[in-house]
Protein backbone atom coordinates (compact mmCIF):
# COMPACT_ATOMS: atom_id res chain seq x y z
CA UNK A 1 -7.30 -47.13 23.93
CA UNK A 2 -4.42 -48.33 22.04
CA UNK A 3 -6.57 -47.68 18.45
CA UNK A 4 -6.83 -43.83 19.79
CA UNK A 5 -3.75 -43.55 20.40
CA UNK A 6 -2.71 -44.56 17.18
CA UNK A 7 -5.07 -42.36 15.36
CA UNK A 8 -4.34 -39.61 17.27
CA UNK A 9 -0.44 -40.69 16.25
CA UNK A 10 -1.07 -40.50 12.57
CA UNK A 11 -2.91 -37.08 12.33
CA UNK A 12 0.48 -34.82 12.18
CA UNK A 13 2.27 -37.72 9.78
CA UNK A 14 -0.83 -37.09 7.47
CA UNK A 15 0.14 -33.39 7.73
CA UNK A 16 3.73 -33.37 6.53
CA UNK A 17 2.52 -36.25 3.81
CA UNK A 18 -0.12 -33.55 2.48
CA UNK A 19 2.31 -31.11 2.51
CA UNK A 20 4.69 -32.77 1.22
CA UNK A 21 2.55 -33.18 -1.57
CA UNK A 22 1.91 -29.59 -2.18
CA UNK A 23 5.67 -28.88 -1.69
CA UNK A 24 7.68 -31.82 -2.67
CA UNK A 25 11.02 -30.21 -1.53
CA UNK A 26 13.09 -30.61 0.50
CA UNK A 27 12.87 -34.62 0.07
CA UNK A 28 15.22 -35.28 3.14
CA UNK A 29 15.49 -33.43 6.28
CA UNK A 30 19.14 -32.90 7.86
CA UNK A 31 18.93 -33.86 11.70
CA UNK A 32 21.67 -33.41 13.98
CA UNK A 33 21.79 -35.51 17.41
CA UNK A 34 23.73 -34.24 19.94
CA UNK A 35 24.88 -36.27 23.20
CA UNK A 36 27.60 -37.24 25.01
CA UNK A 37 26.12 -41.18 25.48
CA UNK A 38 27.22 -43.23 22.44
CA UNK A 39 24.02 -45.95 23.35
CA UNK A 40 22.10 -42.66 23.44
CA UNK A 41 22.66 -42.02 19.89
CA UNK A 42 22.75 -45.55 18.62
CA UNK A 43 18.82 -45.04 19.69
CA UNK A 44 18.47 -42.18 18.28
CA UNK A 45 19.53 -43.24 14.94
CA UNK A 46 17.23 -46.03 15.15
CA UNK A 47 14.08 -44.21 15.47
CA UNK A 48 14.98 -42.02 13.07
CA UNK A 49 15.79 -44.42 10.24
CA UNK A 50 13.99 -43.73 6.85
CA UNK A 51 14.39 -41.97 3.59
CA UNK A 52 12.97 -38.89 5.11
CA UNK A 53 15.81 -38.24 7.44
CA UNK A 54 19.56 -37.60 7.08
CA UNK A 55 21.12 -38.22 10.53
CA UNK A 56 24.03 -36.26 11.51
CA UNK A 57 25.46 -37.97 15.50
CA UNK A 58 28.21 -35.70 17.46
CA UNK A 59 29.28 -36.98 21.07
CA UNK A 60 29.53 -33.24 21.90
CA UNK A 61 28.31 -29.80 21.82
CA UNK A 62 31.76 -28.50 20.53
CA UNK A 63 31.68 -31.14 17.47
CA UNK A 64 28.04 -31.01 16.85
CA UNK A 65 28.54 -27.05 16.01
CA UNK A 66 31.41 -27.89 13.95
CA UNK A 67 29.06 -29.88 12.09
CA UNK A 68 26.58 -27.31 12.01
CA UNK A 69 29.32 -25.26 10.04
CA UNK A 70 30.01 -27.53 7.40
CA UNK A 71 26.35 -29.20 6.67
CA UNK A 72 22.78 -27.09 6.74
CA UNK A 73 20.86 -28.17 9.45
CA UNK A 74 16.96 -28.35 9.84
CA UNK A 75 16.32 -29.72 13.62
CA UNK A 76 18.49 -30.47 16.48
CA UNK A 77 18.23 -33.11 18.92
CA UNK A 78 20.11 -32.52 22.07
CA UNK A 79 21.13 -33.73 25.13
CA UNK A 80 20.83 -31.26 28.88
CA UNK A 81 23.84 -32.66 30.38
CA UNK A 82 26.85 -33.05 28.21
CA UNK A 83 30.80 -32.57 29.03
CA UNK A 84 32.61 -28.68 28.64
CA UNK A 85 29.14 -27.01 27.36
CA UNK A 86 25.97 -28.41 28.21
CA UNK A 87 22.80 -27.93 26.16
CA UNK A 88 21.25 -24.58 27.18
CA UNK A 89 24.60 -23.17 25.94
CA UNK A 90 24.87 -24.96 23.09
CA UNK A 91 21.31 -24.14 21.59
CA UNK A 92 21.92 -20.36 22.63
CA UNK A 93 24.90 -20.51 20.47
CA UNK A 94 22.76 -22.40 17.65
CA UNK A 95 19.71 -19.65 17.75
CA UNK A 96 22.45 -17.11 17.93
CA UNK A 97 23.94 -18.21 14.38
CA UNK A 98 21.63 -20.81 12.85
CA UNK A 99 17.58 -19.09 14.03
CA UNK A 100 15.75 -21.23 11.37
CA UNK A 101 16.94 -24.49 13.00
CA UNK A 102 14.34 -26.45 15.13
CA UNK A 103 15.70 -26.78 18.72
CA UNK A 104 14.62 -29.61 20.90
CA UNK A 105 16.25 -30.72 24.19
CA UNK A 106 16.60 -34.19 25.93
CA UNK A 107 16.96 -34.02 29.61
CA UNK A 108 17.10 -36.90 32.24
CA UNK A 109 16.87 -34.80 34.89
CA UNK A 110 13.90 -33.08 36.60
CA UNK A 111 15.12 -29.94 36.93
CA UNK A 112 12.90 -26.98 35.96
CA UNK A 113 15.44 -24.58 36.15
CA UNK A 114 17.30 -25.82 33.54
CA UNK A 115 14.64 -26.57 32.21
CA UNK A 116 13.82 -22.84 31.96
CA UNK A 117 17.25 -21.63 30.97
CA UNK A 118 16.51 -23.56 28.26
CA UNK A 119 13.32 -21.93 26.89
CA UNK A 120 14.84 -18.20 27.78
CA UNK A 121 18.10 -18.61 26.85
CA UNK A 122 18.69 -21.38 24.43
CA UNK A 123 14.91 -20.50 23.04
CA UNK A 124 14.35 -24.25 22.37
CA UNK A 125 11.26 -25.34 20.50
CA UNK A 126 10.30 -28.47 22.21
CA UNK A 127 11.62 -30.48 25.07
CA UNK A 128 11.35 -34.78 25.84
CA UNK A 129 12.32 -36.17 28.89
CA UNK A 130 14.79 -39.46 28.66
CA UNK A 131 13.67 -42.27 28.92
CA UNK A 132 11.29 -40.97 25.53
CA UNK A 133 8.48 -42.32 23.95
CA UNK A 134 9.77 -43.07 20.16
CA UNK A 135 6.17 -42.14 18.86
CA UNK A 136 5.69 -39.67 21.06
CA UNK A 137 9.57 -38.20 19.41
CA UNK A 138 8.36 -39.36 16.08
CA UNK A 139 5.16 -36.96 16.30
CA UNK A 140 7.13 -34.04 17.92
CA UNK A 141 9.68 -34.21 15.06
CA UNK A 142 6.73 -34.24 12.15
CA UNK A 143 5.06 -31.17 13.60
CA UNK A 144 7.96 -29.04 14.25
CA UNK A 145 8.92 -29.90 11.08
CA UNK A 146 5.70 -29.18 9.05
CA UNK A 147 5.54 -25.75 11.06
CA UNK A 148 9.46 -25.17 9.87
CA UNK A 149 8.16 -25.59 5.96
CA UNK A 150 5.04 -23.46 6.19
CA UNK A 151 7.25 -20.69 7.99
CA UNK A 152 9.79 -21.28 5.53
CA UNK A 153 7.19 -20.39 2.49
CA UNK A 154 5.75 -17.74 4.20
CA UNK A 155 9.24 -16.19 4.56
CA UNK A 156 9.83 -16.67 0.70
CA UNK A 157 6.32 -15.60 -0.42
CA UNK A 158 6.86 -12.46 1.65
CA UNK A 159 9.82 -11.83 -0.11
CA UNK A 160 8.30 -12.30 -3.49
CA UNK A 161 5.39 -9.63 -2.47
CA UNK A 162 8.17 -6.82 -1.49
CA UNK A 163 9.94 -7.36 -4.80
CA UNK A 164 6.57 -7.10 -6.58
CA UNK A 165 5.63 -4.25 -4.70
CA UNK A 166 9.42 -2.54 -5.67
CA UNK A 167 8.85 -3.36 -9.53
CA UNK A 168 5.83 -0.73 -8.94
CA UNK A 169 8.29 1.90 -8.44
CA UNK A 170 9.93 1.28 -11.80
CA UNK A 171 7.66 2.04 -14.37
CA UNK A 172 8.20 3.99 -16.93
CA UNK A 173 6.45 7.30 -17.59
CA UNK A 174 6.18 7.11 -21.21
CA UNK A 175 2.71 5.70 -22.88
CA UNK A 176 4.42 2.56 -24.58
CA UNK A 177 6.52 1.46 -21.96
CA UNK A 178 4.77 1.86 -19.29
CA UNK A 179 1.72 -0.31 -20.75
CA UNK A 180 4.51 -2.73 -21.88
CA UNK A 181 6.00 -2.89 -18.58
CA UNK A 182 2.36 -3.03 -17.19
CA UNK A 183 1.74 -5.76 -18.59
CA UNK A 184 4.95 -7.38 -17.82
CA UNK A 185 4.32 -6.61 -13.74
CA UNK A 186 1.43 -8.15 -13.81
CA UNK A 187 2.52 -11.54 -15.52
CA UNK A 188 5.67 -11.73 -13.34
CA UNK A 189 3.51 -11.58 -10.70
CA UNK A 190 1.02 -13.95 -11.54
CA UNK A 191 4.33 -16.40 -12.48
CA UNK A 192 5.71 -15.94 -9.04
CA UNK A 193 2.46 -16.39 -7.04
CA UNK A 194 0.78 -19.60 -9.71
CA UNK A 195 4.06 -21.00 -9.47
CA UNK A 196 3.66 -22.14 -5.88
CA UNK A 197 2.12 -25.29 -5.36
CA UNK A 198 0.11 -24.71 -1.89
CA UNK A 199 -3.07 -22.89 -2.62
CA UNK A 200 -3.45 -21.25 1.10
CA UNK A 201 -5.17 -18.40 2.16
CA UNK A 202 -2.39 -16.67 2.77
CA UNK A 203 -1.45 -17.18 -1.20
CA UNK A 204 -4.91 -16.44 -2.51
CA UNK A 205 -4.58 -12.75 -0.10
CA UNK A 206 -1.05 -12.30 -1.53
CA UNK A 207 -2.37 -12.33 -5.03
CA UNK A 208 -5.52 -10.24 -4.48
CA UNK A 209 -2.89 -7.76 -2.74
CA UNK A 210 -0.80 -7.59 -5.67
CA UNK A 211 -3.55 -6.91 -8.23
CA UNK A 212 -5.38 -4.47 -6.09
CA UNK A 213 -2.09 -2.76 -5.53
CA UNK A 214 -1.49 -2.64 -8.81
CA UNK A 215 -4.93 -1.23 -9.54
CA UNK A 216 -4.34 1.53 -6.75
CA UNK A 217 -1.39 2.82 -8.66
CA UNK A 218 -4.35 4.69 -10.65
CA UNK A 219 -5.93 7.45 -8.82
CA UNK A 220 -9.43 6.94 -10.78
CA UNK A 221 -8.77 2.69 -10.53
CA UNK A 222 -9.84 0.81 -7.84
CA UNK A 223 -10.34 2.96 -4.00
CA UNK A 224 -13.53 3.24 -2.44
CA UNK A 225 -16.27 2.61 -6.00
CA UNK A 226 -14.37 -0.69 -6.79
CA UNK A 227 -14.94 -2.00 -2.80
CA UNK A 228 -18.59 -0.66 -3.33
CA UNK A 229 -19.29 -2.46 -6.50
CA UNK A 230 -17.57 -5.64 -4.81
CA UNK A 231 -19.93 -5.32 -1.55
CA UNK A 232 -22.94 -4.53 -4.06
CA UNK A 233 -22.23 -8.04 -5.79
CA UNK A 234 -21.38 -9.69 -2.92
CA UNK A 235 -24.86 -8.91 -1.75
CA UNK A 236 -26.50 -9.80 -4.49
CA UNK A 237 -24.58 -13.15 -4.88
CA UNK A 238 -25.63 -13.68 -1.22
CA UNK A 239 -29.89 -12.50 -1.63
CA UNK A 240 -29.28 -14.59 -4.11
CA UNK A 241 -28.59 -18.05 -1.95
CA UNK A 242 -25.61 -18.81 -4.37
CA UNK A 243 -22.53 -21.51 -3.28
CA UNK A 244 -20.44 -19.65 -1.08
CA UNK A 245 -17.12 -20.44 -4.13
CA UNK A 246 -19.26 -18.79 -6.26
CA UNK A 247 -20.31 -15.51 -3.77
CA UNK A 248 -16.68 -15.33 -3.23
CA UNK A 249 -15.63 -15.19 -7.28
CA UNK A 250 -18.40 -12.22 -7.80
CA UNK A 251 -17.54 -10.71 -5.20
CA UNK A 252 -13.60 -10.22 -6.27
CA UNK A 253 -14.85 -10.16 -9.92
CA UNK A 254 -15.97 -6.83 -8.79
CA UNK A 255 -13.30 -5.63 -6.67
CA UNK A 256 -10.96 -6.29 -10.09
CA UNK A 257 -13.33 -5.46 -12.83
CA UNK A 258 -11.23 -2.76 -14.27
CA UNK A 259 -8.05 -4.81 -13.87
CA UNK A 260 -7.35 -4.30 -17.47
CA UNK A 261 -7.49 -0.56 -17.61
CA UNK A 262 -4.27 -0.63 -16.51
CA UNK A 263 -2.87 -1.58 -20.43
CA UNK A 264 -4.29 0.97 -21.98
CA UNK A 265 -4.34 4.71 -22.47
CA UNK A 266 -4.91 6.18 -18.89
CA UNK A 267 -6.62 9.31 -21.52
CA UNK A 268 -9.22 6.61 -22.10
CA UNK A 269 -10.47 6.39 -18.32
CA UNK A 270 -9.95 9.90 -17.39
CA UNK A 271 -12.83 11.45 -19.38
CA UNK A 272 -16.51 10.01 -19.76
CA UNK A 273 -16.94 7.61 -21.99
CA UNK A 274 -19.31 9.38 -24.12
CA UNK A 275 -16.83 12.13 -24.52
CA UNK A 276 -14.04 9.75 -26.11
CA UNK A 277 -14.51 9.42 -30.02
CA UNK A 278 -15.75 5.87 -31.64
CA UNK A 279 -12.07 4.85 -31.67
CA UNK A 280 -10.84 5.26 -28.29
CA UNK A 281 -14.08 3.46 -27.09
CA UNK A 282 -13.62 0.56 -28.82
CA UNK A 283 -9.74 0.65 -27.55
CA UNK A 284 -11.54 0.98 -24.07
CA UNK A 285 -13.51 -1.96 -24.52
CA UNK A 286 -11.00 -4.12 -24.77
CA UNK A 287 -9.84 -3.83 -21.28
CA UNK A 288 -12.49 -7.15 -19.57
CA UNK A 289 -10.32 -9.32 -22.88
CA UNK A 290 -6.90 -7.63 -21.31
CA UNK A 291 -7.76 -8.24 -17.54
CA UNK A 292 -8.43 -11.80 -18.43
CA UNK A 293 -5.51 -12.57 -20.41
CA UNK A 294 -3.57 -11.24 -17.11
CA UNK A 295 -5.96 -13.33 -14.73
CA UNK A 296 -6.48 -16.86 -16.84
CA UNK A 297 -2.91 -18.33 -15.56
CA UNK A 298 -5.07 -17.93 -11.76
CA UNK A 299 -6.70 -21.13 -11.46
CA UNK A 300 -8.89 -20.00 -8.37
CA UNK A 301 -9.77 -16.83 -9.72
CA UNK A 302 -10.74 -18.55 -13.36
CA UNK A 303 -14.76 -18.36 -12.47
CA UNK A 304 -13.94 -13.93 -11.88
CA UNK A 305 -11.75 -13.84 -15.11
CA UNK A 306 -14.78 -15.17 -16.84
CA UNK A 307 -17.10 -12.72 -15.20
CA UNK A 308 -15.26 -9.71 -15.99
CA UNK A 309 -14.24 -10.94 -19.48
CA UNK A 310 -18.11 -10.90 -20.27
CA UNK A 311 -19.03 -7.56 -17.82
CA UNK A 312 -20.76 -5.89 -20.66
CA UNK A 313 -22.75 -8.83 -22.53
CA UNK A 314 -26.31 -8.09 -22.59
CA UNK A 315 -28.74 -10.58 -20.44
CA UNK A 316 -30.72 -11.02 -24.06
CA UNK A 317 -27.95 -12.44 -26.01
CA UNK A 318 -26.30 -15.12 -26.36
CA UNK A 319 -22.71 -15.12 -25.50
CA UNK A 320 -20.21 -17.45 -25.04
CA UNK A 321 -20.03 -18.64 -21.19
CA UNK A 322 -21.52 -21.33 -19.08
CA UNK A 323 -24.38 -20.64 -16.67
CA UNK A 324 -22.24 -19.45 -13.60
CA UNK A 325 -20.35 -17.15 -16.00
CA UNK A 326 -23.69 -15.46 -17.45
CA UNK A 327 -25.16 -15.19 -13.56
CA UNK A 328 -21.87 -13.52 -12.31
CA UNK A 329 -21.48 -10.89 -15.37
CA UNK A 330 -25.23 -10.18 -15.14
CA UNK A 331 -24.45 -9.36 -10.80
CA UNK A 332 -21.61 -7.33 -11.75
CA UNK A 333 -23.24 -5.38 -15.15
CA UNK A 334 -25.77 -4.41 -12.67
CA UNK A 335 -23.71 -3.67 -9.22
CA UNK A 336 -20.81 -2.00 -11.42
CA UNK A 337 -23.85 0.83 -13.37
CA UNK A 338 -25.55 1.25 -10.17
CA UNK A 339 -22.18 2.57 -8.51
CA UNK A 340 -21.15 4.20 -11.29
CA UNK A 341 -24.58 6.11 -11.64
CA UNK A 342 -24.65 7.41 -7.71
CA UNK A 343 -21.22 7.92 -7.23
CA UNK A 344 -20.48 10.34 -10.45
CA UNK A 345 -16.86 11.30 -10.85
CA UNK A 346 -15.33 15.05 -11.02
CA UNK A 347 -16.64 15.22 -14.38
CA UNK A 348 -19.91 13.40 -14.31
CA UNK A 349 -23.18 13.78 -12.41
CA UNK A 350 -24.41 11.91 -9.76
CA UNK A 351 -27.89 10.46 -9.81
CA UNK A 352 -30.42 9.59 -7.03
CA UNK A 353 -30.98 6.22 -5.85
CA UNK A 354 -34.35 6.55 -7.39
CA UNK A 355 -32.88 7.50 -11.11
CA UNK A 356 -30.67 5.02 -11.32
CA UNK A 357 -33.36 2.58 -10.56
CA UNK A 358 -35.16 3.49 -13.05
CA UNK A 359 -32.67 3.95 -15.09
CA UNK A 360 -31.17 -0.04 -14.87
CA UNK A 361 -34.92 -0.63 -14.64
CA UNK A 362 -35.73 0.76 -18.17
CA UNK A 363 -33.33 -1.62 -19.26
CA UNK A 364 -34.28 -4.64 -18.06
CA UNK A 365 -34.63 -7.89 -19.77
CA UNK A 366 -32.72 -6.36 -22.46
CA UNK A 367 -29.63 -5.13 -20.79
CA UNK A 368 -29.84 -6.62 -16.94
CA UNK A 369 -31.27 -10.28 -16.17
CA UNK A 370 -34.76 -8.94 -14.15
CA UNK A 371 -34.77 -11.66 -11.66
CA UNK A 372 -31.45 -10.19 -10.40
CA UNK A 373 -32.46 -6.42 -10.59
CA UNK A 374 -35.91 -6.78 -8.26
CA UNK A 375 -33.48 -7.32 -5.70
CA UNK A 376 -31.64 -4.16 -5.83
CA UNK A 377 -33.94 -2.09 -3.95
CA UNK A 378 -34.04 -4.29 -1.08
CA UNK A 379 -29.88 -4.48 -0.28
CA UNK A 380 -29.22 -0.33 -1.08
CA UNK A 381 -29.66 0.37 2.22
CA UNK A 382 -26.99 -1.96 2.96
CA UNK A 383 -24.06 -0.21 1.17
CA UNK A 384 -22.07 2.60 2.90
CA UNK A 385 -23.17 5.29 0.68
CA UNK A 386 -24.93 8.46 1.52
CA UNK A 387 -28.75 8.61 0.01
CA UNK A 388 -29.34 11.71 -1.99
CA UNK A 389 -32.98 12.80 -2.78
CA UNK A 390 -32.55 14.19 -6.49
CA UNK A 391 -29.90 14.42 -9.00
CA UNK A 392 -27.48 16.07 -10.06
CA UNK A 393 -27.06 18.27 -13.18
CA UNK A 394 -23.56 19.38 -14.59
CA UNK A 395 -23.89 23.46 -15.78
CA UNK A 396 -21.71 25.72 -17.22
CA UNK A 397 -21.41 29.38 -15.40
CA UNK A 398 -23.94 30.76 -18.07
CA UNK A 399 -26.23 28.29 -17.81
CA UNK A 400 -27.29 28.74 -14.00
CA UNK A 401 -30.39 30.54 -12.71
CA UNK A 402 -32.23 32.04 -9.37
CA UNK A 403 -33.23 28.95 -7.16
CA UNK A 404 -31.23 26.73 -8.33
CA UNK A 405 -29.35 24.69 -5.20
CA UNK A 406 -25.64 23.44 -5.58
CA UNK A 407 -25.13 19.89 -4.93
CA UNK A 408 -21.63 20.17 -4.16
CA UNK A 409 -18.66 22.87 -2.92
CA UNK A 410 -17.53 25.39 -5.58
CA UNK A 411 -14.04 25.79 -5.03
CA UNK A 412 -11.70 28.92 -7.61
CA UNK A 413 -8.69 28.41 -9.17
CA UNK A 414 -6.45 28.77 -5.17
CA UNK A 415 -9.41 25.73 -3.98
CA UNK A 416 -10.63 28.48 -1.46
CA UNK A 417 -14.56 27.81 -1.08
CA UNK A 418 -16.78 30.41 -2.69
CA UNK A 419 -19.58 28.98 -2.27
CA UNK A 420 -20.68 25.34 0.13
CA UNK A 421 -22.69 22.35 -1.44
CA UNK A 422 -26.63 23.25 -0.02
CA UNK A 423 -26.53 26.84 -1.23
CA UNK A 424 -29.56 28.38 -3.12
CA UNK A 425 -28.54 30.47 -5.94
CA UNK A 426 -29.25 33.73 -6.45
CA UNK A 427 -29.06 36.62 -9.00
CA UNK A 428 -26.22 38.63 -7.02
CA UNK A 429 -24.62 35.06 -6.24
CA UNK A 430 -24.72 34.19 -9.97
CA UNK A 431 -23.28 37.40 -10.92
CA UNK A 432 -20.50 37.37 -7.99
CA UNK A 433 -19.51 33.65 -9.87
CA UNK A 434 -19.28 35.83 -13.15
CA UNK A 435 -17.02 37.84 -11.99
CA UNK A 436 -14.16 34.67 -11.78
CA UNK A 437 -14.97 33.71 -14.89
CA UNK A 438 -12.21 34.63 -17.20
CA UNK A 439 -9.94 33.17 -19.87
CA UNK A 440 -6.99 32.08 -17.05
CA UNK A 441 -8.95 31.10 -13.91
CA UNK A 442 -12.64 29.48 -15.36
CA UNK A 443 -15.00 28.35 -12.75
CA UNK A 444 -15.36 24.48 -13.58
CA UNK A 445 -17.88 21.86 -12.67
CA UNK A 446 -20.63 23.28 -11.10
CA UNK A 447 -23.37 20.30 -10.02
CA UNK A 448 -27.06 21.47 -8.99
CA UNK A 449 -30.01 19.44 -7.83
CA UNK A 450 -33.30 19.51 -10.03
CA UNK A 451 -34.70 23.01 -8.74
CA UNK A 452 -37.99 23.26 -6.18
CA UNK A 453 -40.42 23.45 -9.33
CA UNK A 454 -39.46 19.98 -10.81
CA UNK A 455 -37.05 21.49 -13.49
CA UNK A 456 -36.22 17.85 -15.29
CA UNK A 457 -32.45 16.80 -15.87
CA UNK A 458 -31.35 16.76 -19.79
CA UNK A 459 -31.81 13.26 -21.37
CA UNK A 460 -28.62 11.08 -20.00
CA UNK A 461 -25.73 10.91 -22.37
CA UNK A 462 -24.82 7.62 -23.80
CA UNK A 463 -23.09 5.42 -21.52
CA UNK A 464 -20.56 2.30 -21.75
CA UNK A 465 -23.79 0.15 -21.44
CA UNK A 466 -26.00 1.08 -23.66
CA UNK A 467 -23.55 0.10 -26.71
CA UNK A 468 -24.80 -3.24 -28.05
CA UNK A 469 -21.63 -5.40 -27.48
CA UNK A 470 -22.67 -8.74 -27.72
């Protein structure tokens, strides 16, 4: 009984060992005992003898809040019954003016009503009846005090998020500066959030926050086709039976895989690729090298820097990266074209489910790792994305015909609806879309499906994948 007890004992001194550890200030904690019995304090002192207390003693409420103005105080220790203010007065006064203190009351008395004017007015933490237990005190003190520190981070690591999040607001609109101050956002961030020492959940979600805020600042960054990229490679990790530390890495490597598209021109990601010249492409390729630079000071996230660092190295060659690296990139080559190819943009077609298939499929063991891929049909089903039967084709005015059915709204120049996604062109329709067509108000983007005779879709235009980037 007496070994349980003294297990049981050492469990919340492990606690505040470990995190002192992680956070190794402060080294001392100030405690302030409060009671009117000179023997009472005498004891008090004695149990709490050690380098990792600083014992403050007053023989009243009035002098122990004198002290409490001079000296920063991190728990209280006091007494019910004490001389012109008793305890319940004297920790309301302490939560009015000190809130952060820890506030634990010693009573000798069985009296639950002061007992409750102590919880609803003095808002006291803890309470021990005298005659106390000095392990019993000794464990009350170590967890009130480990749940003061992790409160107090939390409290500072909030306050480091707001300021991030009010840096947002202050970058500049030109070009230069604002990839230079970018840039700078998203190191000061990463030097805030890597510079504390405990590795929580709640730090890990801070960071993620702060980069997919950052990425939201972008209309065409991020939103719904980065989450369904990340839920395509978390899938994938998952059919594939990896380590969950490794599902988890692919999985944000997705969520973050344009990370460093926010340092460079936004020009670059606002067009299709295939329409930038051989220039601005190879500027646009540099952002995986960019998002990594920004990510490597991360130690948790180092396995998705590496990912997305190597995103567009093809599964036949030989790159640099170790085996967990090449599996990840590979995941998130072939989640990121598959999204990429169904959802379209304003400016670029959708495909089918079907075509894109075929289309990653064409490419395989050259471009995708196959053993991944022959998953893919199984887990689309899975994603929360509507299932279109053909593709889509992107026309100018001149170029439509009779029978031809519009894959999405047509909206003129004041975004009233002319005509609704579903409609079936016709001659008079075509010629009614004419007649907006001119030099001020041009009718742009009109998508079609393949028409009802099997009219094939142009070849595909060259995409960021098919480049031969080792």
């Amino acid at each position: 009984m007496m070994s349980q007890e003294n297990n049981t004992a050492a469990t919340p001194r492990a606690n505040l060992e470990l995190a002192a550890q992680a956070e190794p200030e402060p080294e001392c904690w100030n405690i302030l005992c409060v009671d009117d019995e000179q023997n009472i304090l005498n004891a008090l002192k004695r149990v709490l003898r050690g380098p990792q207390y600083k014992v403050y003693c007053a023989f009243s409420a009035e002098l122990g809040l004198s002290i409490m103005a001079q000296q920063s105080i991190d728990l209280i220790i006091c007494d019910m019954r004490m001389g012109a203010m008793n305890g319940v007065e004297m920790l309301a006064k302490v939560h009015r003016d000190y809130p952060t203190t820890v506030r634990i009351l010693l009573t000798g008395y069985a009296d639950k009503t002061s007992t409750i004017d102590a919880v609803n007015v003095g808002h006291v933490h803890r309470y021990l009846e005298k005659p106390w237990d000095n392990q019993k005190l000794l464990e009350v003190l170590e967890q009130e005090l480990a749940q003061f520190k992790l409160q107090r981070k939390n409290d500072k690591l909030a306050a480091q998020i707001k300021a991030q999040n009010q840096q947002l607001l202050d970058l500049n609109q030109s070009l230069e500066d604002k990839v230079k101050l970018r840039t700078q956002q998203i190191q000061l961030a990463l030097d805030k959030l890597t510079g504390a020492r405990d590795k929580s959940v709640a730090d890990h979600r801070a960071t993620l926050q702060v980069f997919y805020n950052l990425l939201s600042t972008q209309p065409q960054l991020g939103g719904k086709k980065a989450r369904d990229i990340s839920q395509l490679c978390l899938l994938l990790a998952n059919k594939l039976q990896l380590p969950n530390t490794q599902v988890v890495q692919i999985k944000l490597a997705g969520l973050l895989h344009q990370l460093g598209l926010l340092c460079v021109d936004s020009q670059l990601y606002n067009q299709p690729f295939e329409q930038l010249n051989s220039e601005q492409q190879q500027s646009y390729l540099k952002h995986p090298q960019l998002a990594y630079n920004a990510m490597s000071p991360v130690r948790y996230l180092a396995l998705a820097s590496e990912i997305i660092l190597h995103q567009y190295q093809h599964f036949n060659v030989n790159g640099n990266g170790n085996e967990a690296t090449k599996l990840g990139s590979s995941i998130l080559a072939i989640a990121r074209d598959y999204i990429n190819a169904i959802s379209g943009s304003d400016k670029t077609a959708r495909m089918s489910p079907r075509s894109a298939l075929d289309n990653l499929n064409a490419a395989a063991g050259h471009q995708y790792d196959p053993s991944i891929l022959e998953h893919l049909p199984d887990l689309i089903g899975q994603l929360d994305q509507p299932l279109q039967s053909d593709d889509e084709q992107l026309l100018a005015l001149q170029s439509l015909v009779p029978a031809m059915t519009l894959s999405r709204d047509i909206f003129n120049h004041q975004d009233l609806l002319l005509l609704p996604e579903g409609h079936v062109l016709t001659a008079q329709c075509i010629e009614r879309l004419n007649s907006y067509l001119d030099s001020v108000h041009p009718l742009l983007n009109i998508f079609v499906r393949r028409d009802t005779q099997g009219q094939q879709l142009g070849a595909s235009a060259t995409t960021i994948s098919d480049l031969p980037i080792a």
